[in-house]
Protein backbone atom coordinates (compact mmCIF):
# COMPACT_ATOMS: atom_id res chain seq x y z
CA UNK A 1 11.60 -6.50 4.92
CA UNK A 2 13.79 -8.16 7.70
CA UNK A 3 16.28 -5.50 9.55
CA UNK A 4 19.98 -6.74 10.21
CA UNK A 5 19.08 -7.37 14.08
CA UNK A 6 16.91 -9.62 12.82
CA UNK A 7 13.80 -7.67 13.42
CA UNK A 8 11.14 -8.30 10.52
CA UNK A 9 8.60 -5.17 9.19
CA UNK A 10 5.46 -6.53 8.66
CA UNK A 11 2.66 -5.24 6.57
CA UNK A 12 0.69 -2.56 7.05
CA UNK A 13 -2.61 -4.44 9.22
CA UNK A 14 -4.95 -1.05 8.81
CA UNK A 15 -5.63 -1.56 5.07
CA UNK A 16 -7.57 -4.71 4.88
CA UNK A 17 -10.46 -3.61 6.01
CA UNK A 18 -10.23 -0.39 3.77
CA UNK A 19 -9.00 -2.89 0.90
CA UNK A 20 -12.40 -4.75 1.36
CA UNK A 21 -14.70 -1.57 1.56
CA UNK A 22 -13.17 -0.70 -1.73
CA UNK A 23 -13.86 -3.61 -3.40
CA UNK A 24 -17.12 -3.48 -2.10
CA UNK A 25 -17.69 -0.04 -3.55
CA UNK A 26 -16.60 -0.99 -6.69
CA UNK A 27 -18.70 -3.70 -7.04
CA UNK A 28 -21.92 -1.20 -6.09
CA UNK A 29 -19.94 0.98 -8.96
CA UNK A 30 -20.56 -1.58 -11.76
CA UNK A 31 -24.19 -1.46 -11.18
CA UNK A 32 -25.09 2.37 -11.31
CA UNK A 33 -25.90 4.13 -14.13
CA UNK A 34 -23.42 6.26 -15.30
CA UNK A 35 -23.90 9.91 -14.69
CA UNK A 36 -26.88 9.50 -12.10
CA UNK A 37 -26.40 10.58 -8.48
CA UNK A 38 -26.23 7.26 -6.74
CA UNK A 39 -22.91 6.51 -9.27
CA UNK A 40 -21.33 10.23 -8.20
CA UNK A 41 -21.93 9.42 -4.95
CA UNK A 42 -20.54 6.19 -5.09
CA UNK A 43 -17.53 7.71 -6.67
CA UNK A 44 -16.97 10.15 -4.23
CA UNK A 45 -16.57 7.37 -1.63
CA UNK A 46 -14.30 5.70 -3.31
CA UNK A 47 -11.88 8.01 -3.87
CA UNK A 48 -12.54 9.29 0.02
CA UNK A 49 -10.77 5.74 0.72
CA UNK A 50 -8.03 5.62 -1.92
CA UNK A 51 -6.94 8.98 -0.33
CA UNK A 52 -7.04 7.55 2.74
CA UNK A 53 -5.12 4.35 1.86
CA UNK A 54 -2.55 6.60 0.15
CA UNK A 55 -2.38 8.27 3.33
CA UNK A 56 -1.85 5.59 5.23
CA UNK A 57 1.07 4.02 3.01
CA UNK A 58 2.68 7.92 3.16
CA UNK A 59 2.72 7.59 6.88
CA UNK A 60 4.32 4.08 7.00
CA UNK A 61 6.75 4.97 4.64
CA UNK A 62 7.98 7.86 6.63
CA UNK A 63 7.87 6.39 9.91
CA UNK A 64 9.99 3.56 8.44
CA UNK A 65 12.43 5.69 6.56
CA UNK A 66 13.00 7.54 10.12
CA UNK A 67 13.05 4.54 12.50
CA UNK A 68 16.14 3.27 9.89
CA UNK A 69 17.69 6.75 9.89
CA UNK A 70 17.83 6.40 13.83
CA UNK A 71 18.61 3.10 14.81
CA UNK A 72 21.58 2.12 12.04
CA UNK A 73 24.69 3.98 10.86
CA UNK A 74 25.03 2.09 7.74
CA UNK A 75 22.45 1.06 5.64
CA UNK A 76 23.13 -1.23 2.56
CA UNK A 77 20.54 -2.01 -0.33
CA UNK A 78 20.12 -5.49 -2.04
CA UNK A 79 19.66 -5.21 -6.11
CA UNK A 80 16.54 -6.47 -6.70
CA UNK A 81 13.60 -7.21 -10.04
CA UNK A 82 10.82 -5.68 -8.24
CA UNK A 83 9.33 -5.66 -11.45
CA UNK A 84 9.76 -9.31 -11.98
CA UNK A 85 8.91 -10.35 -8.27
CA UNK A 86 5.19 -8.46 -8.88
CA UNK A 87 4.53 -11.24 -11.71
CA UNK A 88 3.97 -13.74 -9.13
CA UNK A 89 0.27 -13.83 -8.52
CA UNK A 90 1.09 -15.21 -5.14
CA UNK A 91 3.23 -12.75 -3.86
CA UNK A 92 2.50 -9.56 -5.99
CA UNK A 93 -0.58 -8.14 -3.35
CA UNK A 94 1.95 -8.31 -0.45
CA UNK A 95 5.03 -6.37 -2.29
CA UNK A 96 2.56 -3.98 -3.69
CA UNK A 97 1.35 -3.63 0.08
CA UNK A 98 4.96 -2.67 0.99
CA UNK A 99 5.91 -0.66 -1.77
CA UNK A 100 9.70 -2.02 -1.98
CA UNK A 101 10.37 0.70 -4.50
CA UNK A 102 9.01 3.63 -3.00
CA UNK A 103 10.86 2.81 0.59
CA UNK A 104 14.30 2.56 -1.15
CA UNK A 105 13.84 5.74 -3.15
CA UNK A 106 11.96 7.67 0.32
């Protein structure tokens, strides 16, 4: 997302490491037995960090939607497929990452 001052929002640097903890977890996931206390535990933790990545997202998305409230008088939105941009296998992790949609409807 690039600002009209040129200034450019870039993404959100604390979920990596969260990103790769869940993966991680998930992988653990696929080898427990289903219903035993290792897998409950295991499921626990993982949805300890998709709260907390939800969180996180939350928080950008507000401190975003205020810092354009404050600095511009006029704010102007450009019609795009976010649907259609996600299809790219390239790009699709990054726009996910910044949640076009969700910022233009916050």
């Amino acid at each position: 997302m690039i600002f009209s001052n040129g200034e450019k929002r870039k993404l959100i640097t604390r979920l990596t490491k969260i990103e790769h903890q869940i993966t991680r977890l998930n992988r653990n996931l696929s080898r427990k037995v289903k219903g035993s206390k290792n897998f409950i535990k295991n499921v626990k933790k993982l949805h300890k960090l998709y709260n907390k990545v939800f969180d996180i997202r939350n928080d950008e998305y507000q401190k975003l939607s205020t810092k354009i409230i404050k600095n511009f008088d006029l704010i102007g939105l450009e019609n795009l497929s976010i649907k259609n941009m996600i299809k790219n296998k390239r790009l699709s992790h990054s726009i996910s990452q910044i949640s076009m949609v969700k910022t233009l409807l916050t």
